[in-house]
N, C-alpha and C. Protein backbone atom coordinates (compact mmCIF):
# COMPACT_ATOMS: atom_id res chain seq x y z
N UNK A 1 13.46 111.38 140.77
CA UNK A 1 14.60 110.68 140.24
C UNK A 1 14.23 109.20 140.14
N UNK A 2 14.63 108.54 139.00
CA UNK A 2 14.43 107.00 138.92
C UNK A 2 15.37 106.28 138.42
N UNK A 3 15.49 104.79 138.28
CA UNK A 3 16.61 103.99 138.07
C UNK A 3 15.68 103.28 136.62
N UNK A 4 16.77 103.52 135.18
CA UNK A 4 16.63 102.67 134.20
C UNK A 4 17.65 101.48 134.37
N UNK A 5 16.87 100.74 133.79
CA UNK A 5 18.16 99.18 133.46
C UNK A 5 17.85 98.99 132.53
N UNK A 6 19.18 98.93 131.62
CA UNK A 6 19.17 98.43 130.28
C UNK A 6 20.19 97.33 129.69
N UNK A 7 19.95 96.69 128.98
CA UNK A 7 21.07 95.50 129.03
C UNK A 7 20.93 95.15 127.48
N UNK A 8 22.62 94.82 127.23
CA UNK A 8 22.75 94.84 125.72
C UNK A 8 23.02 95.90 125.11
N UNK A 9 23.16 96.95 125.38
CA UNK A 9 23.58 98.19 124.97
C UNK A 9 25.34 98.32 124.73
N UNK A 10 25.81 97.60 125.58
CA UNK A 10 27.58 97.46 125.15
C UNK A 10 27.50 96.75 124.05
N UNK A 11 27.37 95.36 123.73
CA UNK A 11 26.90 95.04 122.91
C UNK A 11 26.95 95.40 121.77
N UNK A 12 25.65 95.72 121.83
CA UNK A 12 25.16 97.02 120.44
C UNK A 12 26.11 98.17 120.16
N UNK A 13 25.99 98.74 120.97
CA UNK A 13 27.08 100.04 120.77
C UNK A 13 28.64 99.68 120.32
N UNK A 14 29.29 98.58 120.62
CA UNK A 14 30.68 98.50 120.68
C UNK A 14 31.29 98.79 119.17
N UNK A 15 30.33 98.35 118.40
CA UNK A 15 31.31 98.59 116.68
C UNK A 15 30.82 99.94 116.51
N UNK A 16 29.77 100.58 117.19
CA UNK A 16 29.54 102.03 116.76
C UNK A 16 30.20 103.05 117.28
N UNK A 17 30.96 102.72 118.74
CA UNK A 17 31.27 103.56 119.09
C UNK A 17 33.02 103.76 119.61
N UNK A 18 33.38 102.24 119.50
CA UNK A 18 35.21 101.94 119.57
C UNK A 18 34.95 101.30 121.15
N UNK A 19 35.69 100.23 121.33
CA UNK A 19 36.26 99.83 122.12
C UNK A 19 36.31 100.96 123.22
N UNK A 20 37.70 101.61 123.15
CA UNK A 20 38.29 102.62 124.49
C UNK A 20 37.07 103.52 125.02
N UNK A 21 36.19 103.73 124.20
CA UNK A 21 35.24 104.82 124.68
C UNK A 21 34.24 104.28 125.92
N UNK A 22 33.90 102.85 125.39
CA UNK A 22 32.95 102.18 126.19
C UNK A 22 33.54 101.29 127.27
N UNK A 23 34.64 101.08 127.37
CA UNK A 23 35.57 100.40 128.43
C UNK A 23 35.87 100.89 129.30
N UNK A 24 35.96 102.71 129.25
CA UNK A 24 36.38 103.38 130.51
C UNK A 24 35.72 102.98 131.60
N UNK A 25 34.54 103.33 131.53
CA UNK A 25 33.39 103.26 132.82
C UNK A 25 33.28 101.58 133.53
N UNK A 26 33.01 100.57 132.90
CA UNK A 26 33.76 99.52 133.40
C UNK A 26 35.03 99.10 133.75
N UNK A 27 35.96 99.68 133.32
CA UNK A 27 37.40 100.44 134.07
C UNK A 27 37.05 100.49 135.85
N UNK A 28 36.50 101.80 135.30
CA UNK A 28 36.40 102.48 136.83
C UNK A 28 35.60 101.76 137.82
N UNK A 29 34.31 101.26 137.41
CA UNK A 29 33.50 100.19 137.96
C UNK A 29 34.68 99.06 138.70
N UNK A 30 35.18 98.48 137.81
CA UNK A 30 36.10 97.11 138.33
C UNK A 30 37.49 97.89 139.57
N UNK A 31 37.99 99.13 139.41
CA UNK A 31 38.64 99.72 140.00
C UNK A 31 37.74 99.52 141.55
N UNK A 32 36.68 100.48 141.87
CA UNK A 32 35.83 100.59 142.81
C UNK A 32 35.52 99.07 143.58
N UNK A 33 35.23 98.36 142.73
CA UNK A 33 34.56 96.88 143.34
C UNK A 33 36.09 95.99 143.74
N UNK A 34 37.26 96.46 143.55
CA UNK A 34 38.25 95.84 143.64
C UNK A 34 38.84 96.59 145.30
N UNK A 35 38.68 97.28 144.94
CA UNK A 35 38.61 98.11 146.47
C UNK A 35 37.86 97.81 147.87
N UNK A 36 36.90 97.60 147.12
CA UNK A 36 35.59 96.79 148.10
C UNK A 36 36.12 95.33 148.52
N UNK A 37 36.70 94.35 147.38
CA UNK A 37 36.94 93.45 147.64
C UNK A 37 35.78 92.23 147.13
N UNK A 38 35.67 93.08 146.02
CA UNK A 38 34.47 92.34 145.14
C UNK A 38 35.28 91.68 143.64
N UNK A 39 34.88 90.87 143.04
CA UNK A 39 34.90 90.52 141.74
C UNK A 39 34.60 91.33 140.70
N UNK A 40 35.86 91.27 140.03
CA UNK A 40 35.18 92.15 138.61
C UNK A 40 33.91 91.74 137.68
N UNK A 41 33.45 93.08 136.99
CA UNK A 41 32.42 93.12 136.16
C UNK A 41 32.89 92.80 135.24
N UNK A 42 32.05 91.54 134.12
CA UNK A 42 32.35 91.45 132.68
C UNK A 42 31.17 91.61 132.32
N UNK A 43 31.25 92.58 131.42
CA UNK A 43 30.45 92.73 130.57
C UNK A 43 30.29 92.02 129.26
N UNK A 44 29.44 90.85 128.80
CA UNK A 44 29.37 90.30 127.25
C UNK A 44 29.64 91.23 126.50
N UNK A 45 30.16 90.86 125.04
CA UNK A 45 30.77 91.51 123.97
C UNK A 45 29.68 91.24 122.75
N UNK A 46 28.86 90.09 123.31
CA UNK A 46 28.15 89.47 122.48
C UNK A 46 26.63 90.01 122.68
N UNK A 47 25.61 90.32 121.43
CA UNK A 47 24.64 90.27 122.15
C UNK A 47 24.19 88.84 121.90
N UNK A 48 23.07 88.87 122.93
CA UNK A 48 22.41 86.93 122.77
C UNK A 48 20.81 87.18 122.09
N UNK A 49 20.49 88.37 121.76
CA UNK A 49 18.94 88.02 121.55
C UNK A 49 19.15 89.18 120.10
């Protein structure tokens, strides 16, 4: 088993794939870390490169 990181993929994906589809999972992410007592995740809308 291994760990990819990829970045810029919201980004990219967001006009291909709608808003609601790609928001869930950072949803749930910010749910979890709010629990913890952490700061939410923002994810850029923008890509930069």
């Amino acid at each position: 088993m291994g760990l990819t990181v990829a970045v810029g993929l919201y980004a990219q994906n967001l006009a291909k794939e709608g808003e609601e589809f790609l928001e869930e999972p950072f949803n749930q992410l910010n749910e979890v870390l709010a629990e913890n007592g952490m700061a939410p995740h923002t994810e850029p809308r923008v890509r930069t490169c």
